[in-house]
Protein backbone atom coordinates (compact mmCIF):
# COMPACT_ATOMS: atom_id res chain seq x y z
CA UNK A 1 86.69 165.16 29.01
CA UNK A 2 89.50 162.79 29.41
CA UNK A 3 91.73 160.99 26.71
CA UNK A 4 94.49 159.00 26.86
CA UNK A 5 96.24 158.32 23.84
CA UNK A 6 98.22 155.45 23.73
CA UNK A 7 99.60 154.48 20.09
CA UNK A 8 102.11 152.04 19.06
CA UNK A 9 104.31 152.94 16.00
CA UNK A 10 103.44 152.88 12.64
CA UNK A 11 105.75 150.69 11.22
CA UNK A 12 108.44 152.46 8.66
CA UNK A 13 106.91 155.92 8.64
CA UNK A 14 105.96 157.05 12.35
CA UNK A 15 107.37 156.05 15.88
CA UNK A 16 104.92 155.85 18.94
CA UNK A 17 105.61 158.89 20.52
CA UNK A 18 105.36 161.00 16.78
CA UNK A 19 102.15 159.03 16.26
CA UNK A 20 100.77 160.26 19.87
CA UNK A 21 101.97 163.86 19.29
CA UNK A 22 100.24 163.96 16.01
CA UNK A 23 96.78 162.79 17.41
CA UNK A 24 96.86 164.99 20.47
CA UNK A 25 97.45 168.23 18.49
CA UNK A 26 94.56 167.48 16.65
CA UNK A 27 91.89 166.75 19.25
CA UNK A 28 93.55 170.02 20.92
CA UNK A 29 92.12 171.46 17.76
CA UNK A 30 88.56 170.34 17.83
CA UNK A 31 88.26 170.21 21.33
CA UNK A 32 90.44 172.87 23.33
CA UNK A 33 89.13 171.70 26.51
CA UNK A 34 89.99 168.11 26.37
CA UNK A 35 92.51 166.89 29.21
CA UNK A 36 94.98 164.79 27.17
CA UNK A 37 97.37 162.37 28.25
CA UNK A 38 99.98 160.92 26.30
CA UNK A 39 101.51 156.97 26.92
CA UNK A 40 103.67 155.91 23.54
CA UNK A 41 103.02 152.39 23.55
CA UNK A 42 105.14 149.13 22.38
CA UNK A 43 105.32 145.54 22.79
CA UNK A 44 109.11 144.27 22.88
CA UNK A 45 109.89 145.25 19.27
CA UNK A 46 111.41 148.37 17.54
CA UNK A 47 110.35 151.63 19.59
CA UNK A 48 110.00 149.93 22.92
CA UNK A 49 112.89 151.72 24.52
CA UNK A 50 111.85 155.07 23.20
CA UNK A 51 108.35 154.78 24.12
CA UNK A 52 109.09 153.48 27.86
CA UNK A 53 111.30 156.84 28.07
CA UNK A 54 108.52 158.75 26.86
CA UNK A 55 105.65 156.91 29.04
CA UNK A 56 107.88 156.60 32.25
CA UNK A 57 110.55 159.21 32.46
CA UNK A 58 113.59 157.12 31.68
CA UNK A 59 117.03 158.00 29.99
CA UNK A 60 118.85 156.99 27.20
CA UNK A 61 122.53 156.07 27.69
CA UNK A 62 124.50 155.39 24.74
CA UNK A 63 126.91 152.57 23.84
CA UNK A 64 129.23 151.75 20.74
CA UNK A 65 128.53 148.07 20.22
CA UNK A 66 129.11 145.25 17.74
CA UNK A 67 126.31 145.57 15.20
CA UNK A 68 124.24 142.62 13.77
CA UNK A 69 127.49 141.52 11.75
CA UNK A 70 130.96 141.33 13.41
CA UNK A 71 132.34 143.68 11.78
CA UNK A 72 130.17 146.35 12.05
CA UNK A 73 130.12 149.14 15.07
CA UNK A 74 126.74 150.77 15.80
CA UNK A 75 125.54 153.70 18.21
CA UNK A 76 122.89 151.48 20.66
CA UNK A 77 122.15 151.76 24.03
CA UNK A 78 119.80 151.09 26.32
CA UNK A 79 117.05 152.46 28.49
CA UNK A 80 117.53 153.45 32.44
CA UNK A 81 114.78 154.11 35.08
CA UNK A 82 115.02 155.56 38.28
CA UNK A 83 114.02 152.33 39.90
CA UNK A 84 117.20 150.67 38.78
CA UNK A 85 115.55 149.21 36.08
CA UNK A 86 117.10 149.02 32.70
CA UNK A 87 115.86 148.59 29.42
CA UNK A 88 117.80 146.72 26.83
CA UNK A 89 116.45 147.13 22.91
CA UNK A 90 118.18 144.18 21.18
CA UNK A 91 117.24 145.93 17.43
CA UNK A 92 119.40 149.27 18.81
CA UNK A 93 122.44 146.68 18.36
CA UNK A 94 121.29 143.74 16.74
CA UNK A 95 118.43 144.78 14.49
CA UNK A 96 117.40 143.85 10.90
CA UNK A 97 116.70 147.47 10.53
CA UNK A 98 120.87 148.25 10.78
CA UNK A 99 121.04 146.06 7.62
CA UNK A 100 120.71 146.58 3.90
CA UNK A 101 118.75 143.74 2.25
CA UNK A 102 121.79 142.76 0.93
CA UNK A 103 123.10 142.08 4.14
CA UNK A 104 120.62 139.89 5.53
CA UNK A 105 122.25 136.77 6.38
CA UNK A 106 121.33 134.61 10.11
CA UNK A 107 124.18 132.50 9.40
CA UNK A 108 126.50 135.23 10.11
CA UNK A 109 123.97 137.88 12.19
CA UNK A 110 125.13 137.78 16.47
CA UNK A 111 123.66 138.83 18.86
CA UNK A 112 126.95 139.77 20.66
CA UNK A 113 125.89 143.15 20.67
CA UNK A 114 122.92 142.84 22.73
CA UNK A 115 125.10 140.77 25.26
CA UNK A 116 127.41 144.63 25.08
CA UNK A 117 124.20 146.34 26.29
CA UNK A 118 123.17 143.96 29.15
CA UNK A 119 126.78 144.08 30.50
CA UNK A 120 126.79 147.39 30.10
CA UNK A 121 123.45 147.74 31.76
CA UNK A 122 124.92 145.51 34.91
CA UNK A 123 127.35 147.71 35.06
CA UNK A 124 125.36 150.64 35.30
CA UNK A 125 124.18 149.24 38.77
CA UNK A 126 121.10 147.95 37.46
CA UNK A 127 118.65 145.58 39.23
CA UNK A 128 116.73 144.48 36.60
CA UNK A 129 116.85 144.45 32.58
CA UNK A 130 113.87 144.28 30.60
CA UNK A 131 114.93 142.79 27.48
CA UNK A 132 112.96 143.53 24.69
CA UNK A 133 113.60 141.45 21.63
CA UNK A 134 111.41 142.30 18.32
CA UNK A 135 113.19 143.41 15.10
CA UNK A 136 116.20 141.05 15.60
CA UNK A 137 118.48 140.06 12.51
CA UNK A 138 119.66 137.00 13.97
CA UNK A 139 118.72 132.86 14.42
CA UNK A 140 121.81 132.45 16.85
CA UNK A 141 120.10 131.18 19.58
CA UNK A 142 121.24 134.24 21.79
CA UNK A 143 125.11 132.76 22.38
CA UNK A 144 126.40 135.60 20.81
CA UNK A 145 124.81 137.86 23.47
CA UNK A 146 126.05 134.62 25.80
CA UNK A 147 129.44 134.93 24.29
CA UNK A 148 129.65 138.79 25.76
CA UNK A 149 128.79 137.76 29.14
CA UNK A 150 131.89 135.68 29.51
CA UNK A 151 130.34 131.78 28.50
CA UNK A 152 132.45 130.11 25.89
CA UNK A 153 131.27 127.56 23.14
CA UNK A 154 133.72 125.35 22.00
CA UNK A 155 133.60 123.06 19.46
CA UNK A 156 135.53 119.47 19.64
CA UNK A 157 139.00 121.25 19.48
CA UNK A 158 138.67 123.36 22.00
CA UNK A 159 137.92 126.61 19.41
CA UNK A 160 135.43 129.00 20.46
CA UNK A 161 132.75 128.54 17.47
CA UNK A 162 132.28 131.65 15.16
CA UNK A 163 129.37 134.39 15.98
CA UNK A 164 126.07 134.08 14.16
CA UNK A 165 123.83 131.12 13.38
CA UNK A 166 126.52 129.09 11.25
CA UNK A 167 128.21 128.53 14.93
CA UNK A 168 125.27 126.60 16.63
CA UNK A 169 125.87 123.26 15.07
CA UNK A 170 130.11 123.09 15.76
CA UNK A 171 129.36 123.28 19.76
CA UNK A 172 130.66 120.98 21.71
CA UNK A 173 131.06 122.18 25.13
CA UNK A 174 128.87 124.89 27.15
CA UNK A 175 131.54 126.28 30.02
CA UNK A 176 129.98 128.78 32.30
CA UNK A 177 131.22 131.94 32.86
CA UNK A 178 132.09 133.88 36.40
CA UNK A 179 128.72 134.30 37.98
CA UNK A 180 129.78 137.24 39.17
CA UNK A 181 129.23 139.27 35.70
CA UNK A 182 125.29 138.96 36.34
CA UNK A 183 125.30 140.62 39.92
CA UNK A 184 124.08 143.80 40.91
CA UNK A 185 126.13 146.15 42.76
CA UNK A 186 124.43 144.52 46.08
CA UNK A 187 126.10 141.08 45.34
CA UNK A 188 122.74 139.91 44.28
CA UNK A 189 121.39 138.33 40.70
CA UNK A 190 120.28 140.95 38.01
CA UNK A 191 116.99 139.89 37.53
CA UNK A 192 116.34 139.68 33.12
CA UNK A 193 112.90 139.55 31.87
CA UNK A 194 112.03 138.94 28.16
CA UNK A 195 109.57 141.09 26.48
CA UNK A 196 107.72 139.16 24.04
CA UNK A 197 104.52 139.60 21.96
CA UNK A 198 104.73 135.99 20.14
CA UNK A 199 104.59 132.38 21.34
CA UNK A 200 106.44 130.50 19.03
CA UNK A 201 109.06 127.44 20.67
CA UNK A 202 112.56 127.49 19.97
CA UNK A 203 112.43 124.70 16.85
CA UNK A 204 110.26 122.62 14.41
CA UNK A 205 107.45 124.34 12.21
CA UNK A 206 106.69 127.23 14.02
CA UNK A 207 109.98 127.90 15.29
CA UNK A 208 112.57 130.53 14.85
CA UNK A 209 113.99 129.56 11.92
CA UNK A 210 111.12 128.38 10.03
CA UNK A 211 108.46 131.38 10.77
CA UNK A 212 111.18 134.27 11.16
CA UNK A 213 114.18 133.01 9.37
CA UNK A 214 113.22 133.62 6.05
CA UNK A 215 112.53 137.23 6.45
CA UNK A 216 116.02 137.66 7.81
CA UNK A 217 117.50 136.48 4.76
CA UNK A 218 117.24 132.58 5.32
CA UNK A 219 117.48 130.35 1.96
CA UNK A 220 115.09 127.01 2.24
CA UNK A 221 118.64 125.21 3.04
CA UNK A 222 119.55 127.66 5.60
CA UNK A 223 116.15 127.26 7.50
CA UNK A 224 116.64 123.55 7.72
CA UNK A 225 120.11 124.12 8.66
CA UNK A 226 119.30 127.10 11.11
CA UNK A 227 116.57 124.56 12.63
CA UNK A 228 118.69 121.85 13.26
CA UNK A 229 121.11 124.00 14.89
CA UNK A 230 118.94 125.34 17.67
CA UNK A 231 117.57 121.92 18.52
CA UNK A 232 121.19 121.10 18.84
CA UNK A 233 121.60 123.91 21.44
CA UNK A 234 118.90 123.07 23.30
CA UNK A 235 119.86 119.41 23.54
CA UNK A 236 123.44 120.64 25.14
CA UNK A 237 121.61 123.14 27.38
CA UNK A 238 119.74 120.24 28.76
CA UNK A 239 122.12 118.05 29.21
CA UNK A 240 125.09 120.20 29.90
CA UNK A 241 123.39 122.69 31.65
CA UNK A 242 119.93 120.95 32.93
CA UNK A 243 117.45 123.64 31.35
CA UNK A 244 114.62 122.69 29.33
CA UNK A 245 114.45 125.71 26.67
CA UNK A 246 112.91 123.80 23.65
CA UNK A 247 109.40 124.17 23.75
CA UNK A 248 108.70 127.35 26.20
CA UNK A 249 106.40 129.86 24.60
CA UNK A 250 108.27 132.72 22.92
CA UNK A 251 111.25 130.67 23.11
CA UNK A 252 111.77 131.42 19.26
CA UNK A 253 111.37 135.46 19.60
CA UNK A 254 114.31 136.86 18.37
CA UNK A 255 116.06 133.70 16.65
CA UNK A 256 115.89 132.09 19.83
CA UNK A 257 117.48 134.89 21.80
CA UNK A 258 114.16 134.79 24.28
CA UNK A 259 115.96 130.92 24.55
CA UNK A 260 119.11 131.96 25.18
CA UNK A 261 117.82 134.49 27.89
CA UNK A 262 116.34 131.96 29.71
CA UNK A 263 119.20 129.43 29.61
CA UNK A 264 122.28 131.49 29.89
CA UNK A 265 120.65 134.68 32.19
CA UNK A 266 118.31 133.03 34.27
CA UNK A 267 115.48 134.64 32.18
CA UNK A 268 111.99 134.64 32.66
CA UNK A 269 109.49 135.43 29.25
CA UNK A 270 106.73 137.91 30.25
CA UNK A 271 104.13 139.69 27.93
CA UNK A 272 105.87 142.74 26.39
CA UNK A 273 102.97 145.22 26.17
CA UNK A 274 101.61 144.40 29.50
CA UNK A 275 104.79 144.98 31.01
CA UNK A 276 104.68 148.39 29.55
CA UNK A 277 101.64 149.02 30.04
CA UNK A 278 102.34 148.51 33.97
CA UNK A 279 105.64 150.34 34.17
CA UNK A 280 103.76 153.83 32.35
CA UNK A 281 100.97 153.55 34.88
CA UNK A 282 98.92 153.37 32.52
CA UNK A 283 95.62 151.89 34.21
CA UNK A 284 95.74 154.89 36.58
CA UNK A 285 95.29 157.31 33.98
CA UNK A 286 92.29 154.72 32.42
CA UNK A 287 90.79 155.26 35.80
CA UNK A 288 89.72 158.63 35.42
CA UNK A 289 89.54 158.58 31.42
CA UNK A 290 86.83 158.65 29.12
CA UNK A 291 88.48 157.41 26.14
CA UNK A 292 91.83 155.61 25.06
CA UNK A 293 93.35 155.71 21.25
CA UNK A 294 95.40 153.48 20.29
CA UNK A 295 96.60 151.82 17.01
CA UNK A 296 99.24 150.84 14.48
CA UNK A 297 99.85 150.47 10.52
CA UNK A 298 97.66 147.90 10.13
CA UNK A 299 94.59 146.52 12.49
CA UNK A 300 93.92 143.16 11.75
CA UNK A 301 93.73 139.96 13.81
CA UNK A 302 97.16 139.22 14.74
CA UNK A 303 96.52 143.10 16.39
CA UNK A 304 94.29 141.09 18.85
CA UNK A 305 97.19 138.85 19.86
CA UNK A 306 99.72 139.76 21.97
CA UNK A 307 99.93 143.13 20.40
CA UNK A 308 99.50 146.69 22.12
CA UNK A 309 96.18 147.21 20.69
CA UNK A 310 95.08 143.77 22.44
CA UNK A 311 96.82 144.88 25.65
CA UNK A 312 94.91 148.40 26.07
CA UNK A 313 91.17 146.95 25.22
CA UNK A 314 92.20 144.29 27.90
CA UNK A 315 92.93 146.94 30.77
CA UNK A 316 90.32 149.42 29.09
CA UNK A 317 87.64 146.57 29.46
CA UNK A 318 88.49 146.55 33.06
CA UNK A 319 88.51 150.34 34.11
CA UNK A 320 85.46 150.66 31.49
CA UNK A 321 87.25 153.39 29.50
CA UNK A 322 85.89 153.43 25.49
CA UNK A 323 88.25 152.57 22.84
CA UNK A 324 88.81 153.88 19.67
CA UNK A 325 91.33 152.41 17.18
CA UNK A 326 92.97 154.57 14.59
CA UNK A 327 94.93 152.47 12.23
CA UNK A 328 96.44 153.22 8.81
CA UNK A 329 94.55 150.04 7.50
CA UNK A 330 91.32 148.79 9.41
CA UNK A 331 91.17 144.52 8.11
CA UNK A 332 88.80 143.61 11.33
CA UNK A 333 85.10 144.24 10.18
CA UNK A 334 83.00 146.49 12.60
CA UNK A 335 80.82 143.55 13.63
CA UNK A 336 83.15 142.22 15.28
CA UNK A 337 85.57 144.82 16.66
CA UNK A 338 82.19 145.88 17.99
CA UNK A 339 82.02 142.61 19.66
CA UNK A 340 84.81 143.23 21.25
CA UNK A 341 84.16 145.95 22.90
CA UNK A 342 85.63 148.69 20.54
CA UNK A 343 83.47 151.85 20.27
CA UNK A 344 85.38 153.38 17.51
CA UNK A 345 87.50 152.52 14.61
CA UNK A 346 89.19 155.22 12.22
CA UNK A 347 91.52 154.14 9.01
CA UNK A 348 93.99 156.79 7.93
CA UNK A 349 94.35 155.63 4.51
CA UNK A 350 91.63 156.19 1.97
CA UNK A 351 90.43 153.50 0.17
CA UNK A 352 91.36 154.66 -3.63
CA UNK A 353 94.68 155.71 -2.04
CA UNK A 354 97.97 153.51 -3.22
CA UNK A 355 100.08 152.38 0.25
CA UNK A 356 103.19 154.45 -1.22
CA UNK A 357 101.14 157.85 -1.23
CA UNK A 358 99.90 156.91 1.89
CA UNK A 359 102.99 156.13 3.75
CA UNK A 360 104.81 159.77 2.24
CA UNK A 361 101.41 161.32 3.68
CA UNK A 362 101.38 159.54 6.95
CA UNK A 363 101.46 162.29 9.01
CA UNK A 364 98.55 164.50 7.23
CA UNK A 365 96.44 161.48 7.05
CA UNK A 366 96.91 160.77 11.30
CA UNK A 367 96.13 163.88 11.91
CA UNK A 368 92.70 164.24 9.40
CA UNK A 369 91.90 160.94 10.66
CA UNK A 370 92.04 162.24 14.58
CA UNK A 371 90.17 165.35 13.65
CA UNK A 372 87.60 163.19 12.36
CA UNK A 373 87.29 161.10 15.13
CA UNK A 374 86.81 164.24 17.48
CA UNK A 375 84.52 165.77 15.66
CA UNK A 376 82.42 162.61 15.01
CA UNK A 377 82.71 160.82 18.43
CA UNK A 378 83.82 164.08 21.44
CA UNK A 379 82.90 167.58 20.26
CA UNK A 380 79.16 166.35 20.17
């Protein structure tokens, strides 16, 4: 018997590839004989870099860059692939995770250090950068990642406008930089795709300041402000620039850095988890599989929407490979995962069990929650 395991992190307590390890040693255990193959999952956000090296045989090269505030230095860096494809994790250098709470602030958040990585990334005579963009702690539009590419935004003096959202609304002037700092070492255009697992526009009501904004720290006022701000951007990108970035889908991921991508890189937005999906190979290994795991903290709808979980049942529908979900909470009832086409469905967390306990146990629950599952569903 085949199984592919395939999890996405478990937000706060266990990263993909932990999360994979943990359910493969315990299938090992009920079923010695099983072939296993392991394919850490993620969708753009937190973990995406680390699971792609895990799933694809990359390497991590490491960068000092600007953190999420200016005055902060962090250790990021980015993924590389022996395809000359790079992968840039903009919560390595501009994440809300680098933050205390206290900290949280999208006025003053950039996203200059994510512009560090993709130069840095050119520079490593890449071809293409996949740019994934969950976990950000900024609303700036991506023109502090811009800024380290070489454009300038000025305001009506002539000043460069300070980093972070409170910048947006004092630009004046877009000027373009060298074109030469986006080409390959063949003279040609680094091609930059966005990995994105939402579709939210740029501005308005479900924008990047109003649906993501407060959870970075945004006050009521600063949302509005934040809000106005970007459609201010996009109004000089159209008519300074002659790019329509407003209303694409996903063009709010990241505080509009998915935006920025597309007006100031050339960007195109793609699907984050079947991009990774692709680059592991996964559907070759589905192929010749019996089952695929694969789940996160919490299974519930918005798991069916752009997420990884939605991603594998997708291909695993195709290749006709079961699926099983194993999920620290389970908020989908079995009527209608069933429906779905999901075989199995396993929660970690007991019921009488309080989330704290759970979350210090993570590990012990995975684990009795895999064993479970291969007792109950393969060693029959």
């Amino acid at each position: 018997m085949k199984i592919v395991i395939a999890m996405d992190s478990f937000k706060g307590t266990l990263k993909a590839h932990e999360a994979c390890k943990i359910i493969s040693d315990a299938i090992a255990y009920v079923l010695s004989d099983a072939i296993i193959v392991i394919k850490p999952m993620a969708d753009g956000g937190e973990g995406t870099a680390r699971a792609m090296i895990e799933a694809a045989d990359g390497l991590w090269i490491p960068r000092i860059t600007m953190g999420p505030l200016k005055q902060m230095q962090v250790e990021a860096g980015f993924a590389s692939f022996s395809d000359e494809t790079t992968l840039v994790e903009m919560a390595s250098a501009s994440g809300l995770e680098l933050l205390k709470p206290e900290q949280f602030n999208p006025l003053k958040a950039t996203t200059y250090g994510t512009g560090q990585l993709i130069k840095a990334a050119v520079q490593h005579r890449t071809k293409r950068i996949l740019l994934a963009v969950g976990g950000s702690a900024t609303v700036d539009g991506g023109v502090g990642a811009a800024m380290a590419l070489g454009w300038k935004f000025l305001d009506y003096k002539k000043n460069t406008v300070p980093l972070g959202g409170e910048g947006l609304e004092k630009i004046a002037e877009i000027i373009k930089p060298d074109p030469s700092l986006l080409l390959n070492h063949e003279d040609r255009p680094v091609e930059v795709k966005v990995l994105c697992d939402v579709d939210n526009p740029l501005c308005g009501e479900q924008g990047a300041a109003e649906v993501y904004g407060p959870q970075k720290g945004a006050t009521p006022q600063m949302v509005k402000q934040l809000d106005k701000s970007l459609a201010h951007l996009a109004k000089l990108v159209r008519e300074q620039l002659g790019r329509e970035i407003e209303n694409i889908p996903g063009a709010g991921a990241a505080g509009g850095l998915a935006a920025g991508a597309v007006a100031f890189m050339n960007a195109t937005i793609v699907s984050g988890i079947e991009t990774v999906m692709a680059r592991s190979n996964l559907r070759r290994e589905l192929e010749s599989a019996d089952w695929i795991i694969t789940g996160e903290g919490s299974f519930d709808r918005q798991s069916l929407s752009g997420k990884v979980i939605s991603g594998i049942l997708k291909m695993a529908l195709q290749t006709n490979t079961r699926v099983a979900v194993i999920a620290g909470q389970v908020n989908i009832p079995e009527s209608e995962y069933r429906d779905l086409g999901i075989s199995a469905v396993i929660p970690t967390k007991p019921d009488d069990m309080p989330l704290a306990e759970a979350l210090l146990e993570s590990r012990i629950l995975l684990a009795s929650a895999a064993k479970h599952f291969a007792a109950k569903y393969l060693a029959g």
